[in-house]
Protein backbone atom coordinates (compact mmCIF):
# COMPACT_ATOMS: atom_id res chain seq x y z
CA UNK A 1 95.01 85.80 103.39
CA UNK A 2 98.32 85.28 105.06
CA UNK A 3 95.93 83.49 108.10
CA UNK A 4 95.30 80.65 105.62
CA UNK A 5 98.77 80.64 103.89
CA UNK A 6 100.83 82.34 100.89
CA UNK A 7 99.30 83.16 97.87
CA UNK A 8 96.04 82.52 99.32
CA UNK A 9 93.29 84.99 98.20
CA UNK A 10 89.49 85.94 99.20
CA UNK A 11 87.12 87.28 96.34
CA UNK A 12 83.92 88.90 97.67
CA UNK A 13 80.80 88.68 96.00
CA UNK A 14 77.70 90.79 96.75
CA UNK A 15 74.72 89.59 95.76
CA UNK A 16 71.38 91.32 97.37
CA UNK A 17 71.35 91.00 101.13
CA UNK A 18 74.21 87.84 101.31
CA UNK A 19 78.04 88.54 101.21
CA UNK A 20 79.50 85.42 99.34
CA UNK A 21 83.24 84.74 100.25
CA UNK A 22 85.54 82.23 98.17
CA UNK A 23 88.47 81.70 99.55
CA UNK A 24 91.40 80.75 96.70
CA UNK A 25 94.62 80.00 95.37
CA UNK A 26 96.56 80.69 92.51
CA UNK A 27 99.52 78.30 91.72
CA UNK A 28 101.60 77.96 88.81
CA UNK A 29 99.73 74.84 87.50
CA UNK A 30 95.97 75.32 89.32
CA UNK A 31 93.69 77.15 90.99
CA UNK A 32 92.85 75.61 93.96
CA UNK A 33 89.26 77.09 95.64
CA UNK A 34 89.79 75.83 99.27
CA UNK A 35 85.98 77.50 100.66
CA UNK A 36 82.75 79.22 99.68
CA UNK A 37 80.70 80.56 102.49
CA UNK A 38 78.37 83.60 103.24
CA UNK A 39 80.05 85.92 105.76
CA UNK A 40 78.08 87.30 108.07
CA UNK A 41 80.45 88.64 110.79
CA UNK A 42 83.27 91.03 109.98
CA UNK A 43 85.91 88.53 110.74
CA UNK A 44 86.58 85.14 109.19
CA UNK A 45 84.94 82.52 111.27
CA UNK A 46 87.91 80.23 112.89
CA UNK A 47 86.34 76.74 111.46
CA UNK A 48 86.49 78.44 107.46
CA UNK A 49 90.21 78.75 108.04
CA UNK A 50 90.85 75.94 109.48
CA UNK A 51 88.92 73.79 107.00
CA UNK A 52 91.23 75.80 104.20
CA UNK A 53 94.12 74.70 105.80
CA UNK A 54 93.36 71.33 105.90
CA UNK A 55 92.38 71.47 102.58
CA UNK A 56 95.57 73.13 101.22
CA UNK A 57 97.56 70.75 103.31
CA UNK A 58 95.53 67.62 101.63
CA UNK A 59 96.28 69.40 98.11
CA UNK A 60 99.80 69.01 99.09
CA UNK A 61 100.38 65.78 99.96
CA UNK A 62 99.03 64.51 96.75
CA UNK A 63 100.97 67.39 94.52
CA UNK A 64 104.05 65.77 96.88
CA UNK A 65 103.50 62.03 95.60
CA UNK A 66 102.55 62.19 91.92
CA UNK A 67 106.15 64.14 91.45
């Protein structure tokens, strides 16, 4: 999901009448799962990818100080 950032990946899950979305990434070191929601619209609400970039952005900063 280039929207989010690189690398970043969306596994769908369909389970009866709910469309489960989680929204992931795959470093060398982690996998870091940045939202789970139920989509119900087509297009990715705007407050799922912003919370993943915050998220991703938070992962960062502490990656950044424990090196």
């Amino acid at each position: 999901m280039p929207s989010i950032g690189a690398r970043c990946r969306e596994l769908r899950i369909q389970e009866a009448d709910v469309t489960w979305r989680i929204v992931y990434r795959v470093d060398q070191d982690a996998v870091i799962i940045c939202e789970v929601f139920a989509k119900k619209a087509r297009a990715t609400p705007r407050p799922m990818i912003e919370s993943c970039r915050r998220r991703l952005a938070a992962y960062h900063a502490i990656v950044a100080r424990t090196r």
